[in-house]
C-alpha atoms as a PDB file:
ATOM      1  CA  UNK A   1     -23.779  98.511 -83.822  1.00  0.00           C
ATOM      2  CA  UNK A   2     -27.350  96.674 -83.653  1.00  0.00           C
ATOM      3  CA  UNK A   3     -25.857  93.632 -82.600  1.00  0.00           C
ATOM      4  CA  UNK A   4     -23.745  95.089 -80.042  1.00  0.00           C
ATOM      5  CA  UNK A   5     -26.695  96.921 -78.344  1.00  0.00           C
ATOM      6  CA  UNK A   6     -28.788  93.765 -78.777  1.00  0.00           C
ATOM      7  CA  UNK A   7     -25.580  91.461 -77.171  1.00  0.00           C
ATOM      8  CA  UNK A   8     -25.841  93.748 -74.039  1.00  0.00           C
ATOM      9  CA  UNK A   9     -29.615  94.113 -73.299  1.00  0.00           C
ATOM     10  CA  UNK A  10     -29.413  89.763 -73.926  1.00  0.00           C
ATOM     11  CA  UNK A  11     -26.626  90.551 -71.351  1.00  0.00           C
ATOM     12  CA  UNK A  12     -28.827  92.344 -68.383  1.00  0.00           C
ATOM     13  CA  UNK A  13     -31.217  89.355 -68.476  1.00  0.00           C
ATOM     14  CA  UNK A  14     -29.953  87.529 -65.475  1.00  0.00           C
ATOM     15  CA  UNK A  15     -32.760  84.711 -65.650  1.00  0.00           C
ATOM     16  CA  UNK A  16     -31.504  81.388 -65.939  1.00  0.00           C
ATOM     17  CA  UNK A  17     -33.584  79.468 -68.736  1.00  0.00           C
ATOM     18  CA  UNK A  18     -33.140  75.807 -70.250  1.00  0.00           C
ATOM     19  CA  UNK A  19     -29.124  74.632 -70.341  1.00  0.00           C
ATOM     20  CA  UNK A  20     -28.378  78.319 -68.178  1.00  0.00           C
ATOM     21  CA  UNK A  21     -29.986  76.390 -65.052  1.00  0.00           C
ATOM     22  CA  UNK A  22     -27.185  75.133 -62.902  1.00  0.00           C
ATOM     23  CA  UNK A  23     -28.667  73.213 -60.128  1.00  0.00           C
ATOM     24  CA  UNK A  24     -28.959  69.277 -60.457  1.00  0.00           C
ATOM     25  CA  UNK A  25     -32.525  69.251 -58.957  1.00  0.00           C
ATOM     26  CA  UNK A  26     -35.471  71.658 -59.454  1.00  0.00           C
ATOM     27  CA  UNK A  27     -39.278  71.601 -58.828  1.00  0.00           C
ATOM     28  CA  UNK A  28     -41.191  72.172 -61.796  1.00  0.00           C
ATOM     29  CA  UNK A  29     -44.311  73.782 -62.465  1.00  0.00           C
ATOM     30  CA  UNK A  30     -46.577  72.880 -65.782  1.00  0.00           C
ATOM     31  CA  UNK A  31     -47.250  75.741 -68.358  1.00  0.00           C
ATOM     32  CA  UNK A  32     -51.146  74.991 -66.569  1.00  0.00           C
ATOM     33  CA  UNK A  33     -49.803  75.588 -62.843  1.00  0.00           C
ATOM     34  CA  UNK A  34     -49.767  71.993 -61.955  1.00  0.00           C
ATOM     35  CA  UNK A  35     -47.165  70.625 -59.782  1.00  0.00           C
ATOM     36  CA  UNK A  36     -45.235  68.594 -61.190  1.00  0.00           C
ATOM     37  CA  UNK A  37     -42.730  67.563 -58.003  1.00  0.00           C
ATOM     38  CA  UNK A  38     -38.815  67.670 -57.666  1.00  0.00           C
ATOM     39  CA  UNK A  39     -36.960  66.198 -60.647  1.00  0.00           C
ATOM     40  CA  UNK A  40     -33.391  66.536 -62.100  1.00  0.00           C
ATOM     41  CA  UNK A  41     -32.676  69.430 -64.103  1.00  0.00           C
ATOM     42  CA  UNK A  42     -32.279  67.176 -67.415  1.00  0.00           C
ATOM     43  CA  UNK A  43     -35.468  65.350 -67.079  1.00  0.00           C
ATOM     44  CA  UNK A  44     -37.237  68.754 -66.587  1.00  0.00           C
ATOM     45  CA  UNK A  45     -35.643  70.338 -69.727  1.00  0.00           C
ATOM     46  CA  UNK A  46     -36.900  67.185 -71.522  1.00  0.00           C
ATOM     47  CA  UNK A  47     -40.389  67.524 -70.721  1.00  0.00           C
ATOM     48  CA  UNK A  48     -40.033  71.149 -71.343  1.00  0.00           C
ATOM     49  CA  UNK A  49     -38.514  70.439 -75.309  1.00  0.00           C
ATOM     50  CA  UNK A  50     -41.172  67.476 -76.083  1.00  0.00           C
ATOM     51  CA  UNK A  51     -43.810  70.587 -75.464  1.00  0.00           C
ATOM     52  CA  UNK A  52     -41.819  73.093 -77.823  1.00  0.00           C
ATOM     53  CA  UNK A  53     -41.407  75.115 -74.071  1.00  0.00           C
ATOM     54  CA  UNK A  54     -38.829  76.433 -72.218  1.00  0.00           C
ATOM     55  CA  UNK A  55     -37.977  75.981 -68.972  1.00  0.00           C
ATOM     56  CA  UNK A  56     -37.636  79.058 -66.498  1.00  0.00           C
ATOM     57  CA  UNK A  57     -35.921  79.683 -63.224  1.00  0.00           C
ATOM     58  CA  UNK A  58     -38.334  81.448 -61.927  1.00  0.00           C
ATOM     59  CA  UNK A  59     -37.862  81.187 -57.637  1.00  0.00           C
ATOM     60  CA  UNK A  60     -34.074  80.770 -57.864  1.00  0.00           C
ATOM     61  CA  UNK A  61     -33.917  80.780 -54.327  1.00  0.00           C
ATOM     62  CA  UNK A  62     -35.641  78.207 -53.620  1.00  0.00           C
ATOM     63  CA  UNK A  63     -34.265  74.905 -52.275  1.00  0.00           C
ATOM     64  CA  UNK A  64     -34.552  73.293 -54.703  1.00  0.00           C
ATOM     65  CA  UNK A  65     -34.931  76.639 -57.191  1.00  0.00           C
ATOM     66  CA  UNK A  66     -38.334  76.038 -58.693  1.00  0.00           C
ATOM     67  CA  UNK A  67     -38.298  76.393 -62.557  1.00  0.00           C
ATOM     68  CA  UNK A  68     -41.840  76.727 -65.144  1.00  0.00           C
ATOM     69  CA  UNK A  69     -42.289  75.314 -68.117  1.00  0.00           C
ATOM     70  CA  UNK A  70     -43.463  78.104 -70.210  1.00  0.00           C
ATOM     71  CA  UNK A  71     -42.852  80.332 -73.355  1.00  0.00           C
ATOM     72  CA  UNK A  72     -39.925  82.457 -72.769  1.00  0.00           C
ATOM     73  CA  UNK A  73     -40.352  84.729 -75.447  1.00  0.00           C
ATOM     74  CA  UNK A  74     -44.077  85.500 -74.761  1.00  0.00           C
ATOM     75  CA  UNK A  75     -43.754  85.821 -71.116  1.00  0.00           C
ATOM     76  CA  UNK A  76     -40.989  88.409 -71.732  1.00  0.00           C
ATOM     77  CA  UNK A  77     -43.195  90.256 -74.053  1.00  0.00           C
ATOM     78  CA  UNK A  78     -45.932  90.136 -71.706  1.00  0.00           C
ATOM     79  CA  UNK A  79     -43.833  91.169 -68.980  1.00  0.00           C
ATOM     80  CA  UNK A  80     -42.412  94.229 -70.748  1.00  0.00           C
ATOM     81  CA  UNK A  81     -46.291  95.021 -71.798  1.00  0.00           C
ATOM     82  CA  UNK A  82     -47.024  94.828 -68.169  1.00  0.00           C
ATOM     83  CA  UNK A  83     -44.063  97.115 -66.712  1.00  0.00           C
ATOM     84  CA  UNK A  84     -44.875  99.794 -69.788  1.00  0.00           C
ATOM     85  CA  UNK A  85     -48.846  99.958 -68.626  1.00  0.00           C
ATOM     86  CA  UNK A  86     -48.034 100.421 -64.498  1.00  0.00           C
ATOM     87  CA  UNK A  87     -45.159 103.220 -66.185  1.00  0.00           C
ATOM     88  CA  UNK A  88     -47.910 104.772 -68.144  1.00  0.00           C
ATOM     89  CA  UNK A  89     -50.395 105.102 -65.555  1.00  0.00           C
ATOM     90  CA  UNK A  90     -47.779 106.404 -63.129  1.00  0.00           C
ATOM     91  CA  UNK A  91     -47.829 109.290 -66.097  1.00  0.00           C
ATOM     92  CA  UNK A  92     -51.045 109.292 -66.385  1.00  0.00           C
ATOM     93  CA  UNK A  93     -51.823 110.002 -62.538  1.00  0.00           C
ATOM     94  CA  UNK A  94     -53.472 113.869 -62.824  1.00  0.00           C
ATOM     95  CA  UNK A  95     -55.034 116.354 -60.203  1.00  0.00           C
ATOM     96  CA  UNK A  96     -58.560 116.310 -61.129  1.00  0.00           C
ATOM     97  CA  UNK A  97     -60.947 119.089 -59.954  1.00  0.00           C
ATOM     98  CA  UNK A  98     -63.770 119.304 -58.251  1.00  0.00           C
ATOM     99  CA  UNK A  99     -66.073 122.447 -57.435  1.00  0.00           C
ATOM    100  CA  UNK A 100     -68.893 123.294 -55.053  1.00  0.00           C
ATOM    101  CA  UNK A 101     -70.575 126.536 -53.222  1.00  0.00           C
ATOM    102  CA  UNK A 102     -71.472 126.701 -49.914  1.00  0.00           C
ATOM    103  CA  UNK A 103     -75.332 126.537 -50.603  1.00  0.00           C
ATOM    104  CA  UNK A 104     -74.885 123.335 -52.982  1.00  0.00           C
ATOM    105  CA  UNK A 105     -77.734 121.089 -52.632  1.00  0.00           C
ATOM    106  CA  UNK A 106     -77.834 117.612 -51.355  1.00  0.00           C
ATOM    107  CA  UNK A 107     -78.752 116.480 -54.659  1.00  0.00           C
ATOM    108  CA  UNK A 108     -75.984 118.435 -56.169  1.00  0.00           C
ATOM    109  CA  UNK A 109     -73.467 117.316 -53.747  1.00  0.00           C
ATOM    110  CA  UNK A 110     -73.672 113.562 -53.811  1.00  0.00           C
ATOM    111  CA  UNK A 111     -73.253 113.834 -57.764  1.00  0.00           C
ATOM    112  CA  UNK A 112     -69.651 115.989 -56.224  1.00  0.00           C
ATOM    113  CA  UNK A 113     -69.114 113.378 -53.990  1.00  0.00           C
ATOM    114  CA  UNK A 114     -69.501 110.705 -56.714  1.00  0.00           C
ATOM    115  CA  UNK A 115     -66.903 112.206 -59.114  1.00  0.00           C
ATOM    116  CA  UNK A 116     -64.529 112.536 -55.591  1.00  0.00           C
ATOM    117  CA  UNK A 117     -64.803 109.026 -55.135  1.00  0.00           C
ATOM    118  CA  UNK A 118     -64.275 108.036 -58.837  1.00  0.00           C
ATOM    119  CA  UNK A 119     -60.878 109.768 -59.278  1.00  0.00           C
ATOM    120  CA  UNK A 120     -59.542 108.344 -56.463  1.00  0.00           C
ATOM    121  CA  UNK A 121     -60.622 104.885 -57.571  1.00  0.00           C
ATOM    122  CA  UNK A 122     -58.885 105.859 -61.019  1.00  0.00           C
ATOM    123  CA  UNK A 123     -55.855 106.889 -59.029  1.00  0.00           C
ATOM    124  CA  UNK A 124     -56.077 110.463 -59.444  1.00  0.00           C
ATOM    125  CA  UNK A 125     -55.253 113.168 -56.977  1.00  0.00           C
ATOM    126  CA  UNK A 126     -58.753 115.387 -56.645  1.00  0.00           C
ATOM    127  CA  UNK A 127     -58.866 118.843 -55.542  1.00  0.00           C
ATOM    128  CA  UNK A 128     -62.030 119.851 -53.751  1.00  0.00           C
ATOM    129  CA  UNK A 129     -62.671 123.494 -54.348  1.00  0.00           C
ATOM    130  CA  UNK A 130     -65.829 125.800 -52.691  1.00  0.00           C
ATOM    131  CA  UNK A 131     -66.212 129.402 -54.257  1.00  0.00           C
ATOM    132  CA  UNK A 132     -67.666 132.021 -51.968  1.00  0.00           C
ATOM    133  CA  UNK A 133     -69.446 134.670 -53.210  1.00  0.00           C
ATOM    134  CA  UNK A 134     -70.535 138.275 -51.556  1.00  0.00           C
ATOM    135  CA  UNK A 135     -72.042 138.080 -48.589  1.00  0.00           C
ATOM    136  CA  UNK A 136     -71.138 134.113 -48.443  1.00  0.00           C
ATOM    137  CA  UNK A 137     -67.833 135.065 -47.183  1.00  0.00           C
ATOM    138  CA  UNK A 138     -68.800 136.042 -43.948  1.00  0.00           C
ATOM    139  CA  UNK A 139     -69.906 132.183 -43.721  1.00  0.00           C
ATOM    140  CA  UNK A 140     -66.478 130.059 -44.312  1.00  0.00           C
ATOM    141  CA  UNK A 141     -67.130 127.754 -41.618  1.00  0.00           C
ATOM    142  CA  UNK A 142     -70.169 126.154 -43.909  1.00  0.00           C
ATOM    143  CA  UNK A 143     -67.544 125.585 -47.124  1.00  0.00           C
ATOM    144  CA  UNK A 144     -65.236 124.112 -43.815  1.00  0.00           C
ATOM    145  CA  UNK A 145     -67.748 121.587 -42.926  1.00  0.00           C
ATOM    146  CA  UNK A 146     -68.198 121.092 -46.534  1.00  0.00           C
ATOM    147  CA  UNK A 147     -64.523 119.663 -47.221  1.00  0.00           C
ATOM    148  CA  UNK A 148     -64.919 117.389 -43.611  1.00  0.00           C
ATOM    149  CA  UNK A 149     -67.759 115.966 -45.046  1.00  0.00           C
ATOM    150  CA  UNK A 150     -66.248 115.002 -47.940  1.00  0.00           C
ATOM    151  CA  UNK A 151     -63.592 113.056 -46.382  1.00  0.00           C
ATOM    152  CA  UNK A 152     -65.895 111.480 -44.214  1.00  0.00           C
ATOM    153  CA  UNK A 153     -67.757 110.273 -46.841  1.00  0.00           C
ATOM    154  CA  UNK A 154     -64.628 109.620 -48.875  1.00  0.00           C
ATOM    155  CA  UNK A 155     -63.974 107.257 -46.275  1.00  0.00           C
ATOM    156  CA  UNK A 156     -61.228 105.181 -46.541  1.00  0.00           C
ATOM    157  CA  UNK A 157     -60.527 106.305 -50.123  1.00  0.00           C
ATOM    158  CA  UNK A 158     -58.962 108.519 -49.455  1.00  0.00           C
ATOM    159  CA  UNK A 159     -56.287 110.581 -47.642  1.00  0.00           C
ATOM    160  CA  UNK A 160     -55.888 114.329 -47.023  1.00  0.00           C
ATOM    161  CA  UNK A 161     -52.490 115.536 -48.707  1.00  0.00           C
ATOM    162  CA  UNK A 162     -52.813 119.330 -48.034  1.00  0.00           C
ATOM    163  CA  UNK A 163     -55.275 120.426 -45.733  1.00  0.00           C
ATOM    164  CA  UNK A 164     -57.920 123.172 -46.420  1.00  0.00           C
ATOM    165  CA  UNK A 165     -56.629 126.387 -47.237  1.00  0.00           C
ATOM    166  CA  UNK A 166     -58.526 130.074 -47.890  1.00  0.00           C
ATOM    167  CA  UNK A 167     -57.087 131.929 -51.031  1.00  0.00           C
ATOM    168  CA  UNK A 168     -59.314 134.781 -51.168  1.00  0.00           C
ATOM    169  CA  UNK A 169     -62.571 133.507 -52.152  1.00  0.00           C
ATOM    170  CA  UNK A 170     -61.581 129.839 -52.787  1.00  0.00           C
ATOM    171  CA  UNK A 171     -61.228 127.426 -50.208  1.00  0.00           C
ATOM    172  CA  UNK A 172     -59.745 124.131 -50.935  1.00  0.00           C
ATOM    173  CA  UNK A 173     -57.951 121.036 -49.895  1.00  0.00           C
ATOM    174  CA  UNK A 174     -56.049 118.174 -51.953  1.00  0.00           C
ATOM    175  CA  UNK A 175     -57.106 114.461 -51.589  1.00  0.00           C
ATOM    176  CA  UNK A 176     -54.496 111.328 -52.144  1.00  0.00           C
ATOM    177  CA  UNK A 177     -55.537 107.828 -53.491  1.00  0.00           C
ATOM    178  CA  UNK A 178     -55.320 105.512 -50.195  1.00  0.00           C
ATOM    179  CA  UNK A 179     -53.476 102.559 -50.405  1.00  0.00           C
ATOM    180  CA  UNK A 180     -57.159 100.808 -50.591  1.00  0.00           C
ATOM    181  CA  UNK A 181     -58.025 102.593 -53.831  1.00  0.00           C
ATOM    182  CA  UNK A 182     -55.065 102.275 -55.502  1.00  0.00           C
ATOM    183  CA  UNK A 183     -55.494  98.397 -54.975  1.00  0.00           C
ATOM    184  CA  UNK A 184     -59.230  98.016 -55.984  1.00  0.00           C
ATOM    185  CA  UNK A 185     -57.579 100.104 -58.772  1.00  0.00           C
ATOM    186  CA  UNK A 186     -55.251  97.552 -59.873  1.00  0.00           C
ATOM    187  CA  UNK A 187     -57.512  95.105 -59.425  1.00  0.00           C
ATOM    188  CA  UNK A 188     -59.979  96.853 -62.461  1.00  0.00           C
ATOM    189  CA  UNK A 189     -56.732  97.482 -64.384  1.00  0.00           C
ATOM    190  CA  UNK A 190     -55.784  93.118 -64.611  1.00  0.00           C
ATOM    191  CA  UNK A 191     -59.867  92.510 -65.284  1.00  0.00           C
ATOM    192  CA  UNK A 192     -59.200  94.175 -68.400  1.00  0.00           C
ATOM    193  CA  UNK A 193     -55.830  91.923 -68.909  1.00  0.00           C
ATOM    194  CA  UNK A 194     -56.659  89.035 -71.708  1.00  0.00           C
ATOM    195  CA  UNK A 195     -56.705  85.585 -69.905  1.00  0.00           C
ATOM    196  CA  UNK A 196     -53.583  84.616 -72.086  1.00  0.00           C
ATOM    197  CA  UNK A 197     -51.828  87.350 -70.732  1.00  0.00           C
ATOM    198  CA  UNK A 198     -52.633  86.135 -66.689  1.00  0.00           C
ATOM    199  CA  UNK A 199     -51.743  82.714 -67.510  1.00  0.00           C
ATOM    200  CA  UNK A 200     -48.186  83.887 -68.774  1.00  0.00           C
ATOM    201  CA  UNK A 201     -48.055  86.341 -65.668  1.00  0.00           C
ATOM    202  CA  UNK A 202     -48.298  83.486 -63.259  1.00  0.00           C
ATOM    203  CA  UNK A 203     -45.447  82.012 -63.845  1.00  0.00           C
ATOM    204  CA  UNK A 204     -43.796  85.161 -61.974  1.00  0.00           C
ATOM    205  CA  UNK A 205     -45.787  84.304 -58.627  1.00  0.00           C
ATOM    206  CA  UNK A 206     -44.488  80.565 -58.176  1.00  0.00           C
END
């Protein structure tokens, strides 16, 4: 039964590698990135076996496909790696709270503002919550200028998803990750990929 689930997943991989690649010609690209021109299939798969390598169709629709030389078996593990972290922080995503009163400080509320912006630049949703109290009710309009100056000074980190709403003594509003933050976030996430890692990675942008 193993080898029967093992023959099918071997089965989904549609990537043509070493003796799979059909076309006569391809352009290859060295395990470092270099260039290495247009060459026939057989002379590439050489080179590729006098390094221990494999050779990868890797821009099949290319003319001529362009093929890597590279470690199969490690970029597939490293692509796998890759697809299970952007799955796992696609769990991970979480509303995250944050609370102020209508008569928070400045001091107070660029500390608030500061935890805003961080969520969002961890890709988390961040509800912004003021609590009235007493008398403070008859003064919503402060806790209303309160949330618009948080977006402002959000900026372009972020974007409203429910605008603000009164349950009785709460008022609050929902902010998004903008497509901005959720980039400069991705960009943190591959700082903290080992170089070995980007160097098998690039083989999927040639």
């Amino acid at each position: 039964m193993a080898t029967d689930k093992r023959f099918r997943r071997e089965q989904t991989d549609t990537t043509r590698v070493n003796k799979r690649i059909v076309a006569r010609e391809v352009r290859v690209i060295s395990p470092d990135g270099e260039q290495l021109g247009i060459m026939s299939t057989g002379e590439a798969l050489r080179i590729a076996e006098d390094q221990g390598l494999d050779l990868v169709e890797v821009a099949p629709d290319s003319r001529p496909p362009v093929c890597r030389i590279m470690d199969y078996g490690k970029y597939k593990y490293t692509l796998k790696k890759k697809q299970q972290s952007a799955k796992k922080r696609a769990v991970a995503q979480s509303l995250k709270e944050v609370k102020l009163r209508p008569k928070t400080e400045e001091h107070d509320y660029q500390v608030k503002l500061k935890h805003v912006t961080r969520f969002l630049l961890d890709g988390n949703k961040v509800k912004v919550t003021i609590r009235f109290r007493g008398r403070e009710m008859a003064h919503r309009d402060i806790g209303m200028e309160m949330l618009n100056r948080i977006v402002r000074d959000a900026g372009d980190l972020a974007v409203v998803a429910s605008t603000p709403l009164m349950e009785g003594r709460l008022l609050h509003m929902v902010l998004n990750p903008s497509p901005k933050a959720l980039v400069l976030k991705r960009a943190k996430d591959e700082k903290r990929l080992p170089a070995e890692e980007k160097n098998v990675q690039s083989g999927e942008e040639a």
